[in-house]
N, C-alpha and C. Protein backbone atom coordinates (compact mmCIF):
# COMPACT_ATOMS: atom_id res chain seq x y z
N UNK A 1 20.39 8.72 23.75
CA UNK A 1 19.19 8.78 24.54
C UNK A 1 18.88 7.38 25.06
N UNK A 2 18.69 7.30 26.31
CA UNK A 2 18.19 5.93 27.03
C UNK A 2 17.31 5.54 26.64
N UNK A 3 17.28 4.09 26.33
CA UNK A 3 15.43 3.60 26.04
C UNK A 3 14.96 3.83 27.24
N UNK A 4 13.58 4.28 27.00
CA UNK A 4 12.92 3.77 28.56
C UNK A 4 12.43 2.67 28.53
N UNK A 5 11.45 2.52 29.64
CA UNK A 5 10.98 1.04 30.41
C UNK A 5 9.71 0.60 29.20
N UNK A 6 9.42 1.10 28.87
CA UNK A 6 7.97 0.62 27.82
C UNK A 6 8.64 1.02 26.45
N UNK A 7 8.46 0.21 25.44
CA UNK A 7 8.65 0.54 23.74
C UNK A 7 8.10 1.98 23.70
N UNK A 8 8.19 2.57 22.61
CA UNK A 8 7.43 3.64 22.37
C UNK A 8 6.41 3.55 21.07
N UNK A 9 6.56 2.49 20.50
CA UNK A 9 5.99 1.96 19.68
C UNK A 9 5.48 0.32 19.74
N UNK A 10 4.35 0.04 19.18
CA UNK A 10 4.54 -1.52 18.61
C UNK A 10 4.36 -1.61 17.20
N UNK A 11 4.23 -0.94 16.71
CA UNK A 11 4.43 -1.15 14.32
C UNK A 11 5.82 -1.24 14.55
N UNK A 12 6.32 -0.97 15.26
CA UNK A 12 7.81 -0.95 14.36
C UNK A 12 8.48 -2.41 13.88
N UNK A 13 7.92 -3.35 14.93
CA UNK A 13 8.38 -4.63 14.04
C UNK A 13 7.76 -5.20 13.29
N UNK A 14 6.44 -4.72 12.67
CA UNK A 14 5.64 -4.94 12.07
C UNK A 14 6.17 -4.40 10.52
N UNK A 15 6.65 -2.62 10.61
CA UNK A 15 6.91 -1.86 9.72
C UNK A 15 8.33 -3.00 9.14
N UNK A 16 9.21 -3.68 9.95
CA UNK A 16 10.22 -3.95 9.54
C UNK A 16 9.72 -5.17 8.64
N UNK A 17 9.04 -6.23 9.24
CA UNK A 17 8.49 -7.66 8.64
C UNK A 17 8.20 -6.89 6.95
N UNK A 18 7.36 -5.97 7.30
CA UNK A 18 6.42 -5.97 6.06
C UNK A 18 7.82 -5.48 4.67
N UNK A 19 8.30 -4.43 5.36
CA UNK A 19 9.58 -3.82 4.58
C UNK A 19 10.35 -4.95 3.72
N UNK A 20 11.15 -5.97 4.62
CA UNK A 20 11.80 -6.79 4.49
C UNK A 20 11.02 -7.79 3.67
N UNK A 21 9.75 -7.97 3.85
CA UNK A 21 9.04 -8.73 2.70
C UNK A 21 9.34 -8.31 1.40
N UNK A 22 9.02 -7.27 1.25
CA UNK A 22 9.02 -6.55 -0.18
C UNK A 22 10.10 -6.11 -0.59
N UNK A 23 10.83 -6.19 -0.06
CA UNK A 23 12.52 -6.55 -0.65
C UNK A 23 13.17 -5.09 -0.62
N UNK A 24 12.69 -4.37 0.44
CA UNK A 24 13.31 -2.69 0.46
C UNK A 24 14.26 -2.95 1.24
N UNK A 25 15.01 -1.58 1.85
CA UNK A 25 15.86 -1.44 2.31
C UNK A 25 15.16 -0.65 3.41
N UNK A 26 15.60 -0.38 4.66
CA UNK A 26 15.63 1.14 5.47
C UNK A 26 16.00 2.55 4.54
N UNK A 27 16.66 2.65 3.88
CA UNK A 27 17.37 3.87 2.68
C UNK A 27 16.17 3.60 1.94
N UNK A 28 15.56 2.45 1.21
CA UNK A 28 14.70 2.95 0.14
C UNK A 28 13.35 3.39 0.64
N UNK A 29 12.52 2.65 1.71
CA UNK A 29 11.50 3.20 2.71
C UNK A 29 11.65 4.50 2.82
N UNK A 30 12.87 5.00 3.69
CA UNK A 30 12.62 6.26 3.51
C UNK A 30 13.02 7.11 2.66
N UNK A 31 13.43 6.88 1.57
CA UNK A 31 13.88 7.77 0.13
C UNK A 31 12.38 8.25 0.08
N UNK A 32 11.41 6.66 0.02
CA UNK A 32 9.75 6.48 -0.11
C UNK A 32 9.10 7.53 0.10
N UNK A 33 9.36 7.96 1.57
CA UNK A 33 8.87 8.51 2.56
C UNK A 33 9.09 10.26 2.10
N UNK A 34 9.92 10.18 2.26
CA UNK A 34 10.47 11.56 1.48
C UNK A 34 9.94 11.95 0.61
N UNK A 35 10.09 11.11 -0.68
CA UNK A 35 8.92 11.13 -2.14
C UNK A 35 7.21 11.86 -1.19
N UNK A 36 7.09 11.00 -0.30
CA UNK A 36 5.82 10.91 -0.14
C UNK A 36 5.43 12.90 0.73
N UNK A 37 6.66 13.05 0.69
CA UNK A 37 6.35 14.21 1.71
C UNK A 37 6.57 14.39 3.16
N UNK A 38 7.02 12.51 3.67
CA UNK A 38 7.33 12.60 5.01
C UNK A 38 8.82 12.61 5.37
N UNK A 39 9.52 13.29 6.01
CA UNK A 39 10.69 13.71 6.57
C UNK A 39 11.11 12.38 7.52
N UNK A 40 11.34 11.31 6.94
CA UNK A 40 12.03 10.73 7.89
C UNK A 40 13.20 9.92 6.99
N UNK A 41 14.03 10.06 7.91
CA UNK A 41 15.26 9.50 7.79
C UNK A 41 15.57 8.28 7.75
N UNK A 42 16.76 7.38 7.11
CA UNK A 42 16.94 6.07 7.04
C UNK A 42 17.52 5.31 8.84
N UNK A 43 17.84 6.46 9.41
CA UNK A 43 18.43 6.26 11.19
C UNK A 43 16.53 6.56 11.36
N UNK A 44 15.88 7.59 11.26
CA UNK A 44 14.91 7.68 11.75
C UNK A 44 13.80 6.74 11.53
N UNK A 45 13.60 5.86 10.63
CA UNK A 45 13.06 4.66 10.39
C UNK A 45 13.69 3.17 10.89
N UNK A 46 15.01 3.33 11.48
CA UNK A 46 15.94 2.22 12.20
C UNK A 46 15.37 2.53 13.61
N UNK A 47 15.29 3.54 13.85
CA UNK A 47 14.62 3.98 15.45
C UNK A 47 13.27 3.52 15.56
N UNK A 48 12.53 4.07 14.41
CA UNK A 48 10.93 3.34 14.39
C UNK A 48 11.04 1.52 14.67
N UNK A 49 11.68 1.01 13.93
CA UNK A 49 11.74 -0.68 13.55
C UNK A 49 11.76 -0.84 14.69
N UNK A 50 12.68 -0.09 15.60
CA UNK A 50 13.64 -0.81 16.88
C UNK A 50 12.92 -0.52 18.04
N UNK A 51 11.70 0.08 17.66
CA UNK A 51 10.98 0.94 18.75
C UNK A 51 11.57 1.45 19.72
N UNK A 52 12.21 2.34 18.92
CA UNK A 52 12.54 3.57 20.27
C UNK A 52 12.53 4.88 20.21
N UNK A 53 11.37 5.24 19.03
CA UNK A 53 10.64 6.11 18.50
C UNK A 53 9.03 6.40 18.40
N UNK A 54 8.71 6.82 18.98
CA UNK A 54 7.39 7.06 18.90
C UNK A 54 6.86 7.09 16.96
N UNK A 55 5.79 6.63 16.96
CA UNK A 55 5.26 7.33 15.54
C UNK A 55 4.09 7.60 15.32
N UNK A 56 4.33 9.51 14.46
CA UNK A 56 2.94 9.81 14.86
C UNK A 56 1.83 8.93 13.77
N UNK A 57 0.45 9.62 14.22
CA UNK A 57 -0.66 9.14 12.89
C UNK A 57 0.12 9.02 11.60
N UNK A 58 0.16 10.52 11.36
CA UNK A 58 0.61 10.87 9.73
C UNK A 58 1.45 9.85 9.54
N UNK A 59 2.57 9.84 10.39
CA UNK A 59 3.56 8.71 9.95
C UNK A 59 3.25 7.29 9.56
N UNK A 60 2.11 6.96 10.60
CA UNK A 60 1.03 5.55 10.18
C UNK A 60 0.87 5.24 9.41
N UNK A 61 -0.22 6.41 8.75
CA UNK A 61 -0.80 6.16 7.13
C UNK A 61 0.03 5.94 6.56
N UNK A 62 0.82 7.25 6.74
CA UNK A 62 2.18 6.80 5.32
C UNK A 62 2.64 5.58 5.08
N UNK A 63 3.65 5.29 6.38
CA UNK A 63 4.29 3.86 6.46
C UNK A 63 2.96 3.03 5.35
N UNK A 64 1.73 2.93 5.97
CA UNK A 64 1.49 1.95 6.16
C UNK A 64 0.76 1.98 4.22
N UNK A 65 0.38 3.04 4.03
CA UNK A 65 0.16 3.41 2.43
C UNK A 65 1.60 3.01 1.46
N UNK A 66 2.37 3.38 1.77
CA UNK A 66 3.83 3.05 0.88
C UNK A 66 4.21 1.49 1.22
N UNK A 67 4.00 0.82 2.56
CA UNK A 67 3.54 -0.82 2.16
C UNK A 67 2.90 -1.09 1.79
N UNK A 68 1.57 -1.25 1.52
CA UNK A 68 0.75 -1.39 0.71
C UNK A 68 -0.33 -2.22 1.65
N UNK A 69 -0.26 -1.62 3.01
CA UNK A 69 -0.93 -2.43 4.18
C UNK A 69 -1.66 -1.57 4.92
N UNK A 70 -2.92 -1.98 5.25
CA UNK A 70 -4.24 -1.34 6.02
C UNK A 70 -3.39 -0.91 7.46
N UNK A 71 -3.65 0.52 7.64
CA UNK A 71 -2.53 0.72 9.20
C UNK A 71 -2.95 -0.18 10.14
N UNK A 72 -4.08 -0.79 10.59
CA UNK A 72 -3.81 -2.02 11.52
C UNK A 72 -3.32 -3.26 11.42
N UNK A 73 -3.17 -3.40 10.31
CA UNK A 73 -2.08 -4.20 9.48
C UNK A 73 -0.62 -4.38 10.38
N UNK A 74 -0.45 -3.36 10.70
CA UNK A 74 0.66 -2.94 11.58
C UNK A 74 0.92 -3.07 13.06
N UNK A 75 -0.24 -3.24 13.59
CA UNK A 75 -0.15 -3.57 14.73
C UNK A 75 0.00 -5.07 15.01
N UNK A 76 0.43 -5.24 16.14
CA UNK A 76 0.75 -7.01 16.68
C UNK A 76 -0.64 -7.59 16.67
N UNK A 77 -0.34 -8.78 16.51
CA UNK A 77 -1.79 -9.48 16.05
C UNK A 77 -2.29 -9.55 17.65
N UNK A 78 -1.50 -10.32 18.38
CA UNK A 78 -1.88 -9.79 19.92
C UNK A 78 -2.67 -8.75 20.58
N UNK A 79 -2.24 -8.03 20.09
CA UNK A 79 -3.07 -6.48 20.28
C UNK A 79 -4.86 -6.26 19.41
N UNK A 80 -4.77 -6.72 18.26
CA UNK A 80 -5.42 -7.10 17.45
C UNK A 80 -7.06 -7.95 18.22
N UNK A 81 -5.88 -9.00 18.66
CA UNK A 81 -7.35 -10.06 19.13
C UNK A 81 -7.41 -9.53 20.56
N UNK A 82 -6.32 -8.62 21.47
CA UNK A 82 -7.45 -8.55 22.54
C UNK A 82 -8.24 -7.79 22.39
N UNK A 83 -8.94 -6.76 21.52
CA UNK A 83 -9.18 -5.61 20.91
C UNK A 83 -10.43 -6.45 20.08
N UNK A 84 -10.81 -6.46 19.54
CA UNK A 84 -11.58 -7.72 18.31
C UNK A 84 -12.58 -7.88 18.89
N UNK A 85 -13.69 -7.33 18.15
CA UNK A 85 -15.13 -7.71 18.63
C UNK A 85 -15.45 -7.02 19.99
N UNK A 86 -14.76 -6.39 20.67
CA UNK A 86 -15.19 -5.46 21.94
C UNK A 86 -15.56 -4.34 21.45
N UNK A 87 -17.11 -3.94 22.42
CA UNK A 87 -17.54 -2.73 22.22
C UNK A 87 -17.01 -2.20 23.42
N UNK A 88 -16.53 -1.24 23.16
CA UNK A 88 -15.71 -0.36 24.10
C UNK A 88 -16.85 0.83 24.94
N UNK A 89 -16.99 1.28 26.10
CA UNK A 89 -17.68 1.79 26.29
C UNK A 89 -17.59 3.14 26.83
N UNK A 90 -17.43 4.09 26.27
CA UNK A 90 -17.54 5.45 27.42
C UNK A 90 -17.45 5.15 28.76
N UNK A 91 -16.79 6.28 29.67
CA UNK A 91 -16.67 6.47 30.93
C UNK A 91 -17.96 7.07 31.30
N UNK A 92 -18.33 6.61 32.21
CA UNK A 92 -19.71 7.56 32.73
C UNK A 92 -18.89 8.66 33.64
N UNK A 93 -19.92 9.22 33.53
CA UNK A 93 -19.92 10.25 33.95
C UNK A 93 -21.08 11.50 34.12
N UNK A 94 -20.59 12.92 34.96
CA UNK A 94 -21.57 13.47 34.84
C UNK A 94 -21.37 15.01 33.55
N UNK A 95 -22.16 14.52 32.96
CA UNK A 95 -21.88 16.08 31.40
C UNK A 95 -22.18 17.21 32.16
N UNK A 96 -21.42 18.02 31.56
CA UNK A 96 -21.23 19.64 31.94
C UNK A 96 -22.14 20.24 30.85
């Protein structure tokens, strides 16, 4: 399958840093994962790292529960601070 033009993810190099900290493997993450109830694979967690996998919520928590890291933990710090302290505001509009 072709990558496309945009990642499909940004945790995934996050998921890898944190992994590789704690001295796992891709195979033991997702042995983890499995334990945990989530179906992903040691290729299917190489796809996440490499972002060229989407990942859903559920998958979030998990990942981010079996590192032992708050799921925004996971996101690029970049992303992080443009995000930070903005109140975000509804679209106006007219209610039905």
């Amino acid at each position: 399958m072709p990558r496309k033009k945009y990642p499909a993810n940004v945790v995934g190099p996050q998921v890898r840093k944190v992994r590789v900290r704690l001295g796992l493997t891709q195979e033991q993450l997702a042995a983890q994962c499995q334990l945990a109830g989530l179906d992903i694979s040691r290729s299917t967690l190489g796809q996440i790292e490499a972002r060229l996998r989407y990942v859903s919520d559920e998958e979030l928590i998990v990942l981010a529960s079996l590192l032992g890291v708050a799921t925004d933990q996971l996101y690029p710090e970049e992303i992080l601070k443009r995000h930070r302290g903005k109140k975000l505001k509804p679209k106006s509009g007219k209610s039905r």
